[in-house]
N, C-alpha and C. Protein backbone atom coordinates (compact mmCIF):
# COMPACT_ATOMS: atom_id res chain seq x y z
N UNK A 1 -28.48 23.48 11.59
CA UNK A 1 -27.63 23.84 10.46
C UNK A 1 -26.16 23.87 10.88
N UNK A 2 -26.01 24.48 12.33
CA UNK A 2 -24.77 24.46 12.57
C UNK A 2 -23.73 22.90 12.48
N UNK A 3 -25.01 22.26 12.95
CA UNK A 3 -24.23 21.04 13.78
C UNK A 3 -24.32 20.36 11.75
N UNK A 4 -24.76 20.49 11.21
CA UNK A 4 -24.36 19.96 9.90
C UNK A 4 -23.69 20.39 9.33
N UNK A 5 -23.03 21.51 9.24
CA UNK A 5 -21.84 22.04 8.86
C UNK A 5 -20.42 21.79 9.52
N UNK A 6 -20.90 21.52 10.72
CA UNK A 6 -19.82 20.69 11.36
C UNK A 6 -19.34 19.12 11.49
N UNK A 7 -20.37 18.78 11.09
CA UNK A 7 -20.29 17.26 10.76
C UNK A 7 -19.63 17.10 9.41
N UNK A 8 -20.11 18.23 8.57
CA UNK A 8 -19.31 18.36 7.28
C UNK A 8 -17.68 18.52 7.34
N UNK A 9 -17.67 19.59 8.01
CA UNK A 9 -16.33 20.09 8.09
C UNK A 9 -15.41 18.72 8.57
N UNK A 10 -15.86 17.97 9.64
CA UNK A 10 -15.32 16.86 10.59
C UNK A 10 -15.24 16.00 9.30
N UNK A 11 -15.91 15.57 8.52
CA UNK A 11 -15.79 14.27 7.42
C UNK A 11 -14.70 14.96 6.33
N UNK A 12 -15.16 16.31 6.02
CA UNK A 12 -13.76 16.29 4.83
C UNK A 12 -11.97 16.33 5.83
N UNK A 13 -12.42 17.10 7.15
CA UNK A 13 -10.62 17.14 7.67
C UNK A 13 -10.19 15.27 7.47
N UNK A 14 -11.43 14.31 8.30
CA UNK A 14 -10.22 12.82 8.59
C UNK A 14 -10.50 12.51 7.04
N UNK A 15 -11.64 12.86 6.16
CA UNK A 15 -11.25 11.92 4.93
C UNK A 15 -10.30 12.58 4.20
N UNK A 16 -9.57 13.66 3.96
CA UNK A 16 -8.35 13.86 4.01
C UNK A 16 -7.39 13.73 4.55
N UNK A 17 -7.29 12.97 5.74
CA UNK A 17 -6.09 12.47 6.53
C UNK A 17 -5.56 11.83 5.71
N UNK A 18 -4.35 12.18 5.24
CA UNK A 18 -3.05 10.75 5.33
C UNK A 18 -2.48 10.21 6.49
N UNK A 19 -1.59 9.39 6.43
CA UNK A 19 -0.72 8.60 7.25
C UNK A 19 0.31 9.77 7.68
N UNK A 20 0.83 10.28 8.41
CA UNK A 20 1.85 11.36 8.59
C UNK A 20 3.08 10.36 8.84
N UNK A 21 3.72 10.42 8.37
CA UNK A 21 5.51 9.85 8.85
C UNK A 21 6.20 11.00 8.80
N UNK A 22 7.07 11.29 9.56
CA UNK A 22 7.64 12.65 10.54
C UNK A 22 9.37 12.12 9.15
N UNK A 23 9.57 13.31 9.16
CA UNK A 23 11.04 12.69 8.61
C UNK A 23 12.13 13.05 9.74
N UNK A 24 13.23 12.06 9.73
CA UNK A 24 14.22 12.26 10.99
C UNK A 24 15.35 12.30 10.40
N UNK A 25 15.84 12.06 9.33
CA UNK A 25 16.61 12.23 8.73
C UNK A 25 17.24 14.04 8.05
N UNK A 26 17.94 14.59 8.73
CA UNK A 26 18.53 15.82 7.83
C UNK A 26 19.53 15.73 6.89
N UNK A 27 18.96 16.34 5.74
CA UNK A 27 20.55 16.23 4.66
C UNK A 27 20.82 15.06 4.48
N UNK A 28 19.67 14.15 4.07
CA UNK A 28 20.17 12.51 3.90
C UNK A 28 21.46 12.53 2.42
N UNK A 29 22.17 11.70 2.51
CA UNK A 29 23.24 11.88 0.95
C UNK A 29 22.45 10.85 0.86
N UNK A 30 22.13 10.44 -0.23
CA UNK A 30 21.92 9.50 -1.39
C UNK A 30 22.93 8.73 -1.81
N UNK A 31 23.81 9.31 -2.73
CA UNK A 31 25.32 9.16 -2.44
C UNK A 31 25.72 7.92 -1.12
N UNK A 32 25.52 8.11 0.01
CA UNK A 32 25.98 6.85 1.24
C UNK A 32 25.01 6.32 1.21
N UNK A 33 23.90 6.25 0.47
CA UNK A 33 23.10 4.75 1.05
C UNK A 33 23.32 3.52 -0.27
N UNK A 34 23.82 3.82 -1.11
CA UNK A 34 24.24 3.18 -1.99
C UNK A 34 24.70 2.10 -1.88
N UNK A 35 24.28 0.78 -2.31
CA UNK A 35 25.18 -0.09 -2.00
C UNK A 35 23.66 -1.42 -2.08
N UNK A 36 24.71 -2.27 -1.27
CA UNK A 36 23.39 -3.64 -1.06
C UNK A 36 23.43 -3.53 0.36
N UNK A 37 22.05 -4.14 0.65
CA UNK A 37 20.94 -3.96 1.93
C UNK A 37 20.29 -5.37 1.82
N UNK A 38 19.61 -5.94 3.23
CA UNK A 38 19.16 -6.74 3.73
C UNK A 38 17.84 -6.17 4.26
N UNK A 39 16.26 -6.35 3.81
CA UNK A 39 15.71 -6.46 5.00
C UNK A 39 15.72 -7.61 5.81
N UNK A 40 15.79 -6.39 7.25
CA UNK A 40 15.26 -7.53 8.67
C UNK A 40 14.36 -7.47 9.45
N UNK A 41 13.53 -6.77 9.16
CA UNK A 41 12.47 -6.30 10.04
C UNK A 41 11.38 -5.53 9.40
N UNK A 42 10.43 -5.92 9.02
CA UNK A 42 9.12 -5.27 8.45
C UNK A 42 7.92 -5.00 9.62
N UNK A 43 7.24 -3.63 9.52
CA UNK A 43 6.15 -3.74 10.44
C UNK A 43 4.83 -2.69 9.51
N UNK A 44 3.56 -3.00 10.01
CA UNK A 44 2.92 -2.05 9.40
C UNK A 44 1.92 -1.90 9.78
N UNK A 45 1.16 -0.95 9.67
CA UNK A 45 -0.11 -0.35 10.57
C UNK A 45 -1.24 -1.29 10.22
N UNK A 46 -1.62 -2.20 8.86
CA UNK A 46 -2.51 -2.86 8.54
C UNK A 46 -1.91 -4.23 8.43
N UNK A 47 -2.00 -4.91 9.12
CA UNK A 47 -1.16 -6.09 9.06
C UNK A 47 -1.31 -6.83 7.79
N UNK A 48 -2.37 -6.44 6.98
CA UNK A 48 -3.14 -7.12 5.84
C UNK A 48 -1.79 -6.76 4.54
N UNK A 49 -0.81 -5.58 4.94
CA UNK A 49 -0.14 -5.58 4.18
C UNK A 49 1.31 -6.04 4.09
N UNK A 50 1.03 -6.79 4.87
CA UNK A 50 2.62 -7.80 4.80
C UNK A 50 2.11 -9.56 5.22
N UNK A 51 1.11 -9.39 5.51
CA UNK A 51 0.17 -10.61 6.26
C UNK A 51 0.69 -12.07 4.94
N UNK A 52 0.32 -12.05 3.91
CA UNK A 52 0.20 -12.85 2.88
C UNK A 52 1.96 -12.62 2.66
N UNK A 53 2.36 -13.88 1.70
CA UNK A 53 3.53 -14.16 1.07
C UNK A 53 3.58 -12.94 -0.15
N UNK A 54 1.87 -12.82 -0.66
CA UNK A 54 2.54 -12.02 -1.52
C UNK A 54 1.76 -10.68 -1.53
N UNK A 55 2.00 -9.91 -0.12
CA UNK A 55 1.12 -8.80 0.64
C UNK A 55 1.45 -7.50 -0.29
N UNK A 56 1.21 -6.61 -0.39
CA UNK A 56 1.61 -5.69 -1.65
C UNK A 56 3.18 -4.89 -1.21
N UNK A 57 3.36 -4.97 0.41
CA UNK A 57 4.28 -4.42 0.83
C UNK A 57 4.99 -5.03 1.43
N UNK A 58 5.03 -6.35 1.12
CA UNK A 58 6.02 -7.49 1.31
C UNK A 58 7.13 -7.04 0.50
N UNK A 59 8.03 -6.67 0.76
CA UNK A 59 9.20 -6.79 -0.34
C UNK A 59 10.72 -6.97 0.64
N UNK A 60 11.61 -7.40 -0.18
CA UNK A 60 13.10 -7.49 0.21
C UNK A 60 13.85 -6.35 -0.53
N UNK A 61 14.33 -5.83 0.14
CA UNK A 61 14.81 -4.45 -0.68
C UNK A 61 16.67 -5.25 -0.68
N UNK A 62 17.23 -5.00 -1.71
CA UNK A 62 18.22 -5.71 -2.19
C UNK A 62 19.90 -4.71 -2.73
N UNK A 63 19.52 -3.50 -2.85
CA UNK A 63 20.12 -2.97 -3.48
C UNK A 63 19.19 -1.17 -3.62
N UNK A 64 20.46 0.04 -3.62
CA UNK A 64 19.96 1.17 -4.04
C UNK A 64 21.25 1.75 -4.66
N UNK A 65 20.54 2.37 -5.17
CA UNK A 65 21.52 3.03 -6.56
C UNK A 65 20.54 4.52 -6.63
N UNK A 66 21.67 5.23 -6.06
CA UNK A 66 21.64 6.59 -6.84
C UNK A 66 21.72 7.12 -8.55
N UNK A 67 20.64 8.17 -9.29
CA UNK A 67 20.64 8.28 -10.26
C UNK A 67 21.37 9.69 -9.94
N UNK A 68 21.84 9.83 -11.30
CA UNK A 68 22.74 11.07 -11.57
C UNK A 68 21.93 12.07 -11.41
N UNK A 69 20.19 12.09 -11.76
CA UNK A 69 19.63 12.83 -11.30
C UNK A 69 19.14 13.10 -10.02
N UNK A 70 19.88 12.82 -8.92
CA UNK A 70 19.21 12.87 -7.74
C UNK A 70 18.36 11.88 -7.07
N UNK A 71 17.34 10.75 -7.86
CA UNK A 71 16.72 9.97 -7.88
C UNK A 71 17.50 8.92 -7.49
N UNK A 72 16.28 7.73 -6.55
CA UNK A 72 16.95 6.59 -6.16
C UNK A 72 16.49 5.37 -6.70
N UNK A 73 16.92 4.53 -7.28
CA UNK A 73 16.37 3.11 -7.77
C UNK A 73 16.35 2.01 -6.70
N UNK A 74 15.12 1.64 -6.19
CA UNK A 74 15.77 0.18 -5.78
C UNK A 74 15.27 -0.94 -6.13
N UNK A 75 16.14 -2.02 -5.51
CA UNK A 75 15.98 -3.11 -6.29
C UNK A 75 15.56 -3.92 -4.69
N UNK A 76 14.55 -4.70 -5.74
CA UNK A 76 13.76 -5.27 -4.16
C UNK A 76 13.73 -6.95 -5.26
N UNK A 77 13.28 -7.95 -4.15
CA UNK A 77 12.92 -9.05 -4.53
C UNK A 77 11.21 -9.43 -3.89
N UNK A 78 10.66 -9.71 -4.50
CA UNK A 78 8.69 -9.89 -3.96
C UNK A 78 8.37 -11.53 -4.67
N UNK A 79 7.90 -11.75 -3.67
CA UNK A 79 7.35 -13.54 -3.67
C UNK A 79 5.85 -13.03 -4.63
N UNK A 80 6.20 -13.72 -5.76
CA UNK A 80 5.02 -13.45 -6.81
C UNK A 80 4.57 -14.72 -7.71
N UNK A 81 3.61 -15.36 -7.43
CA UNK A 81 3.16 -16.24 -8.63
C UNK A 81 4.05 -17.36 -7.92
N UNK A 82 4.23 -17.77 -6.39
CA UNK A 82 5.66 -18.99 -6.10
C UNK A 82 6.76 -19.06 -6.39
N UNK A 83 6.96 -17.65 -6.84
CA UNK A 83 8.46 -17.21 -7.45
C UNK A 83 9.06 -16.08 -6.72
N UNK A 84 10.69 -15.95 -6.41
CA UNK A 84 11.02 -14.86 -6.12
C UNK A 84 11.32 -13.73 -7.43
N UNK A 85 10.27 -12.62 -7.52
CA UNK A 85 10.62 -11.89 -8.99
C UNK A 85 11.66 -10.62 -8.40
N UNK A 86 12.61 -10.36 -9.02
CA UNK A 86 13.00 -9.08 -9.08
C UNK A 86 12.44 -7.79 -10.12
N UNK A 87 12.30 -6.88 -8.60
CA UNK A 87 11.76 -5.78 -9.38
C UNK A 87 12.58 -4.33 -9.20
N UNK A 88 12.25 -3.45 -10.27
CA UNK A 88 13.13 -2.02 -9.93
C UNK A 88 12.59 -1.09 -9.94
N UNK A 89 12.42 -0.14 -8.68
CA UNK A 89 10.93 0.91 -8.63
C UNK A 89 12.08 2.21 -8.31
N UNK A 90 11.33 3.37 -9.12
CA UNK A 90 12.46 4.52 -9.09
C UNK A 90 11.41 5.03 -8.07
N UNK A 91 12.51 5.90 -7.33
CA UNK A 91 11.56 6.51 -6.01
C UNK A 91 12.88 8.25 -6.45
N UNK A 92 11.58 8.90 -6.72
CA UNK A 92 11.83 10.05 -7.45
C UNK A 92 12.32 11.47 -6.36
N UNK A 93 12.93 11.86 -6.32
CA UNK A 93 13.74 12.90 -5.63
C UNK A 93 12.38 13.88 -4.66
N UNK A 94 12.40 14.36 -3.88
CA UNK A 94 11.19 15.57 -3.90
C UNK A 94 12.42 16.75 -3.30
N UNK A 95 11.85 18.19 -2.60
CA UNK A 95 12.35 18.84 -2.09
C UNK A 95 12.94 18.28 -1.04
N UNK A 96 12.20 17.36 -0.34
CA UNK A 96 13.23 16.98 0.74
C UNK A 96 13.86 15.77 0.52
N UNK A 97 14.99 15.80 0.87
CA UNK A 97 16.46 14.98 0.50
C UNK A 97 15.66 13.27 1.05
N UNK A 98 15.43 13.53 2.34
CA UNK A 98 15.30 12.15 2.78
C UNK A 98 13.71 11.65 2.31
N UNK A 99 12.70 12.14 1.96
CA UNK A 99 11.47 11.61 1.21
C UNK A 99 11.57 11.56 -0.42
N UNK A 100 11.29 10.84 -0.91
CA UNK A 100 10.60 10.16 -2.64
C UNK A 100 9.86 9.78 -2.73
N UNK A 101 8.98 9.96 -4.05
CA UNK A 101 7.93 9.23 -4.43
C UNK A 101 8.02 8.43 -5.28
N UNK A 102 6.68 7.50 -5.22
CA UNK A 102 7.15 6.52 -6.07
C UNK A 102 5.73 6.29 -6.32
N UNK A 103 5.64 5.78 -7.89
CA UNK A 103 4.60 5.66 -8.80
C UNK A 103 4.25 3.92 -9.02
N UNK A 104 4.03 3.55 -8.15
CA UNK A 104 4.20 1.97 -8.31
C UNK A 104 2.91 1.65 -7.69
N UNK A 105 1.54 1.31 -8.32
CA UNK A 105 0.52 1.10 -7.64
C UNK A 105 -0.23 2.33 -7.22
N UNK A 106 -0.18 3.50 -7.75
CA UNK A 106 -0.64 4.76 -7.33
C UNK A 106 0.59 5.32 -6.28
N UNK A 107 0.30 6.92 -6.03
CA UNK A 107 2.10 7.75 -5.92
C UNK A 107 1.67 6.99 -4.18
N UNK A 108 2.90 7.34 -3.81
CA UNK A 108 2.99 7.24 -2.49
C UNK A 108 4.35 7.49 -2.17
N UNK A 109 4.93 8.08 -1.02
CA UNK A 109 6.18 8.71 -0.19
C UNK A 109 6.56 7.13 0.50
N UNK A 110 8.01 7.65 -0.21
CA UNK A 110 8.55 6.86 0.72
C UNK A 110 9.89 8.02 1.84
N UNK A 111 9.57 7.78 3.50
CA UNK A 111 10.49 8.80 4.38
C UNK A 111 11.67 7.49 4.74
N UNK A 112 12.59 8.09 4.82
CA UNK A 112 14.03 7.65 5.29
C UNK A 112 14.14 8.13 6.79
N UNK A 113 13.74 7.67 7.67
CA UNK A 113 13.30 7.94 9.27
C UNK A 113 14.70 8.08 9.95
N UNK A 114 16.00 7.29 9.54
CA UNK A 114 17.08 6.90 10.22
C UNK A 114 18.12 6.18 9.72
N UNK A 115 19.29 6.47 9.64
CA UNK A 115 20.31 5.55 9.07
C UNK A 115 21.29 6.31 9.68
N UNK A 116 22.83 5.37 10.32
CA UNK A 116 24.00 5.63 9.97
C UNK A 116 24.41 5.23 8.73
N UNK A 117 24.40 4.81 7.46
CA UNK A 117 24.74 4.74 6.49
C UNK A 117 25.91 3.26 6.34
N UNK A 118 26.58 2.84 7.71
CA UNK A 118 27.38 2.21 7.42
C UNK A 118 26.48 0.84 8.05
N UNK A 119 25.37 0.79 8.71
CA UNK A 119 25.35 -0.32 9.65
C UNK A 119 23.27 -0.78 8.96
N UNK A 120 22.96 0.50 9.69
CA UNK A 120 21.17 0.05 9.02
C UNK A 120 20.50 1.52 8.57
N UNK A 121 19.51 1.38 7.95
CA UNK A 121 18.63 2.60 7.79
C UNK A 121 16.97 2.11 7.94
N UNK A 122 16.21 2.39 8.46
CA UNK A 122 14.79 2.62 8.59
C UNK A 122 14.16 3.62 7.61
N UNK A 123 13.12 2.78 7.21
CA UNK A 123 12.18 4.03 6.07
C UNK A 123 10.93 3.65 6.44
N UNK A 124 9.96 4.28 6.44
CA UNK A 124 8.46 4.12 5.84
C UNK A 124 7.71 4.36 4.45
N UNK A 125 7.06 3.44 4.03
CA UNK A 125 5.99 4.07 3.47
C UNK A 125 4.99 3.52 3.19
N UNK A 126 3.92 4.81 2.33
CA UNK A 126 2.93 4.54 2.74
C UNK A 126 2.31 3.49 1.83
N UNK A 127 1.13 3.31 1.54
CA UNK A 127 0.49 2.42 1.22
C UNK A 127 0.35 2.69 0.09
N UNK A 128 -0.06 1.36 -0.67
CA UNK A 128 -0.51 1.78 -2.43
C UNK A 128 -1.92 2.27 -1.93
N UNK A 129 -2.79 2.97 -2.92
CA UNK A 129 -3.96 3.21 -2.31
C UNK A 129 -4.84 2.77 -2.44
N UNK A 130 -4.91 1.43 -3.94
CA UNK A 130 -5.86 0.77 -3.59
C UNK A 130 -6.23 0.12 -2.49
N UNK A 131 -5.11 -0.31 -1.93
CA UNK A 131 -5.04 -0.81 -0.42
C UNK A 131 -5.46 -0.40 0.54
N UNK A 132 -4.83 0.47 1.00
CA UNK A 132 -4.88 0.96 1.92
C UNK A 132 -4.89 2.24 2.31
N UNK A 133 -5.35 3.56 1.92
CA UNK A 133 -5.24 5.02 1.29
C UNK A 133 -4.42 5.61 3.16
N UNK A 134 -5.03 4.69 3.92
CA UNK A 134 -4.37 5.11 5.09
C UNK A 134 -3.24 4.29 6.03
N UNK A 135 -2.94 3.55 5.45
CA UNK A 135 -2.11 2.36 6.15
C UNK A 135 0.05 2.93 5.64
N UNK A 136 0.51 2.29 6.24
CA UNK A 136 1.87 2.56 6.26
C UNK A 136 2.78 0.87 6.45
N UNK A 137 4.06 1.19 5.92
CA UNK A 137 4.59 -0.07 6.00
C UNK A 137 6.37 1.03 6.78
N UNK A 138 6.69 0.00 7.36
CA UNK A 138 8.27 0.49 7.73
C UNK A 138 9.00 -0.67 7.49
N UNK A 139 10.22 -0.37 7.36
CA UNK A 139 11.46 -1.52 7.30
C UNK A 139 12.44 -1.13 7.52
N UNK A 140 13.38 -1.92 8.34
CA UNK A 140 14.79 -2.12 9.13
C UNK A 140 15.84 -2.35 7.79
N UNK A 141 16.35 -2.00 7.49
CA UNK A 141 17.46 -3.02 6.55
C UNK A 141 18.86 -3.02 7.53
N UNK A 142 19.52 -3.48 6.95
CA UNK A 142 20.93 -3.75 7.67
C UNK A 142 21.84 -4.37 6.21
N UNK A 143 23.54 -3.67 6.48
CA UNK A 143 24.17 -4.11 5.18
C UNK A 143 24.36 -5.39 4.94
N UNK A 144 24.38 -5.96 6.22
CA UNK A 144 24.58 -7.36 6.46
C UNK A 144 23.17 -8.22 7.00
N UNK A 145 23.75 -9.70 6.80
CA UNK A 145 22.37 -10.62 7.39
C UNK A 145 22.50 -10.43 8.76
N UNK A 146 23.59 -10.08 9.86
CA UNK A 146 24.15 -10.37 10.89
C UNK A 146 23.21 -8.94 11.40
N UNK A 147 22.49 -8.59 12.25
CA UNK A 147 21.72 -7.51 12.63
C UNK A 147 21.84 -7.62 14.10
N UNK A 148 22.46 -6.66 14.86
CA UNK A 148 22.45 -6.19 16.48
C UNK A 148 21.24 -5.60 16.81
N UNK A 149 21.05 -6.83 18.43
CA UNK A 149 19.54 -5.98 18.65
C UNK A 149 19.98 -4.67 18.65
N UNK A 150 20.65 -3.71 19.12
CA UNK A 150 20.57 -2.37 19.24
C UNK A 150 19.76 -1.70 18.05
N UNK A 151 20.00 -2.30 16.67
CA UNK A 151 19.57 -1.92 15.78
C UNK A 151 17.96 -2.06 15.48
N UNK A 152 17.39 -3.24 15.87
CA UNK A 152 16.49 -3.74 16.00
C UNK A 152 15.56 -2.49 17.07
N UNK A 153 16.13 -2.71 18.40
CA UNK A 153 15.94 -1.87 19.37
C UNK A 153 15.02 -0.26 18.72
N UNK A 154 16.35 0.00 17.98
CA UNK A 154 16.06 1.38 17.16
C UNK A 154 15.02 1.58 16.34
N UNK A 155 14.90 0.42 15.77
CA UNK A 155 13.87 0.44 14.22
C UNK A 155 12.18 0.07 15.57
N UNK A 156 12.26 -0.03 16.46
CA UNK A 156 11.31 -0.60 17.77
C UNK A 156 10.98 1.10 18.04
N UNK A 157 11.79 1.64 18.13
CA UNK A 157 12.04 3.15 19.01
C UNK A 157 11.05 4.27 17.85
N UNK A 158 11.79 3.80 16.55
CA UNK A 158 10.82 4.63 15.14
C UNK A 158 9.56 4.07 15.44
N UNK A 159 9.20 2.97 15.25
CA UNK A 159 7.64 2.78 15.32
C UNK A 159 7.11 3.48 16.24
N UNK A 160 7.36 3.20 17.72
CA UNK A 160 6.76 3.81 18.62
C UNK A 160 6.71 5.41 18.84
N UNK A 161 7.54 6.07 17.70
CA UNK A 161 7.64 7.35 17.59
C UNK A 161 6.51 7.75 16.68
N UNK A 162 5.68 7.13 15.92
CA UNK A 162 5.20 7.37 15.14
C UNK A 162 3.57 7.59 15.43
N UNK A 163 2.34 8.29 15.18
CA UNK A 163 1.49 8.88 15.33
C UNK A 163 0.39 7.16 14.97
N UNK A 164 0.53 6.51 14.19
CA UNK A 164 -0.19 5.54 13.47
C UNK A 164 0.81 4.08 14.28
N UNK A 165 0.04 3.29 15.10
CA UNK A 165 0.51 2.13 15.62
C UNK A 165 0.76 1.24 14.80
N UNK A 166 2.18 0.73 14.86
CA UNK A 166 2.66 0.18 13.77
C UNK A 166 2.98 -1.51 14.33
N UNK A 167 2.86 -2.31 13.76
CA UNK A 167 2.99 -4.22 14.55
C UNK A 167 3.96 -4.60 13.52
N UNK A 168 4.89 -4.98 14.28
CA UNK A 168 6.21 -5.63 13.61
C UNK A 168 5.63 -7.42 13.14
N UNK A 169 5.52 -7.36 11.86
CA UNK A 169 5.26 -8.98 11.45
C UNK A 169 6.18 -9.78 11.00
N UNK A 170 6.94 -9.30 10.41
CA UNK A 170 8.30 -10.25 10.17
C UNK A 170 9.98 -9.33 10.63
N UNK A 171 10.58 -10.22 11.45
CA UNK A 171 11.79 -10.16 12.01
C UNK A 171 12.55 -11.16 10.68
N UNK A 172 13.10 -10.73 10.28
CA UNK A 172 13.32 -12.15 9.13
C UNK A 172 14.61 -12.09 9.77
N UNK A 173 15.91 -11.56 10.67
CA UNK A 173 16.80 -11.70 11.10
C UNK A 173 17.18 -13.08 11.82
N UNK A 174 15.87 -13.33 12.36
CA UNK A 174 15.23 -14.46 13.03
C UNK A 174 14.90 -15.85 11.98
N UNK A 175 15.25 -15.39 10.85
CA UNK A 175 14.07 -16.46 10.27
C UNK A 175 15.12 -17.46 9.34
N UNK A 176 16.32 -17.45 9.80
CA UNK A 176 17.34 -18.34 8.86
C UNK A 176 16.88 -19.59 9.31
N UNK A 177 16.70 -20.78 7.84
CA UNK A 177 16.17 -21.99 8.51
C UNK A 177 15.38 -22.19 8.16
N UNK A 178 14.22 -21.64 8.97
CA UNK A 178 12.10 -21.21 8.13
C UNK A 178 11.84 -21.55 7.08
N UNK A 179 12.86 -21.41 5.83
CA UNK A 179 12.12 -20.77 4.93
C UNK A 179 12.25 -21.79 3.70
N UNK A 180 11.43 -22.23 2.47
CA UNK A 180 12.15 -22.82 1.54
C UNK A 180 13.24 -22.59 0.97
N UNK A 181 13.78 -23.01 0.12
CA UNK A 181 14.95 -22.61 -0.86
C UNK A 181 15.10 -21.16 -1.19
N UNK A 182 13.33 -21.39 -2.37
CA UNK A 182 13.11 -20.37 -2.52
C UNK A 182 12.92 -19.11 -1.91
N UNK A 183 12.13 -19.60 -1.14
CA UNK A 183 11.59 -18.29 -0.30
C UNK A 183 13.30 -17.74 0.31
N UNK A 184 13.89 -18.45 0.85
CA UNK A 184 15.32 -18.10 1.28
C UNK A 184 15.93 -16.84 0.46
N UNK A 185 15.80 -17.43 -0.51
CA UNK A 185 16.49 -16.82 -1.63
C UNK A 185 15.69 -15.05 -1.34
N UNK A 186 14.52 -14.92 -1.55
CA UNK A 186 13.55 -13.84 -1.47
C UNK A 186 13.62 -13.29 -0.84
N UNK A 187 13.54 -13.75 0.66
CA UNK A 187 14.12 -13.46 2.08
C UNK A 187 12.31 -12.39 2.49
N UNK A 188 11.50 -13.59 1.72
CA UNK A 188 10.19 -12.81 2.68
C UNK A 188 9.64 -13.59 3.41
């Protein structure tokens, strides 16, 4: 009896596990991340989710805009249907400054891990859940296409900080050239 109550106990703690992403960010402003962004670097614990052109957490994040309410909009570009579509997903304020959620595919957190504000910022998040209820995605952006390994280096330094082993699949910093027109344009 014991040992089945413990087998119990053991299945509800990991099937309640989430993905943990640590936040590193204090007192993020919203306010300074504003502006247009480049991703350059995508990595993620299930490779299945950036693997495909049109992986669910494939995206080019393009632009963020602070809402008057605290809330952040961004504007991403996703290779959909052989097309680059633009899309705009509000990622909703929580108690803490540097995490939001976002209702896009079932809720999921997105953490702001790192930014100087003027050069790159690192975020994670997690997975939609049809996908993946335990998987995580991270991304590098940079204001510019022009990205210093140091920066790179850094967004290398977050993964390996992180509890859930994360595999960098696209460097797209790397990838001028690669790509069609289109896809150029998309930048996935």
């Amino acid at each position: 009896m014991k040992s089945l109550l413990l087998a119990l106990g053991l299945a509800l703690v990991c099937g309640t596990q989430a993905v943990h992403i640590p936040n590193k960010v204090e007192g993020l402003d919203i306010r300074e991340v504003a502006g247009t962004w480049h991703s350059v670097a995508m990595a993620a614990s299930d490779i299945s989710l950036l693997d495909a052109e049109s992986g669910p957490l494939r995206v080019n994040v393009e632009e963020l805009r602070p809402t008057p309410q605290g809330d952040l909009e961004i504007i991403l570009q996703k290779w959909e249907n052989q097309k680059c579509v633009e899309k705009t997903i509000l990622a909703q304020k929580t108690e803490d400054p540097a995490v939001f959620k976002v209702n896009d595919h079932g809720e999921r957190k997105i953490s702001v891990l790192d930014t100087d504000y003027t050069t790159y910022m690192i975020f994670c998040m997690e997975a939609p859940t049809p996908t993946d209820e335990h998987g995580a995605m991270c991304q590098c952006l940079s204001r510019t296409l022009q990205v210093d390994n140091e920066v790179l280096e850094k967004f290398q330094r977050v993964l390996e900080s992180l509890p859930e082993h994360m595999r960098i699949n696209l460097d797209l910093s790397q990838r001028k050239g690669e790509l069609s027109p289109a896809q150029e344009q998309c930048r996935v």
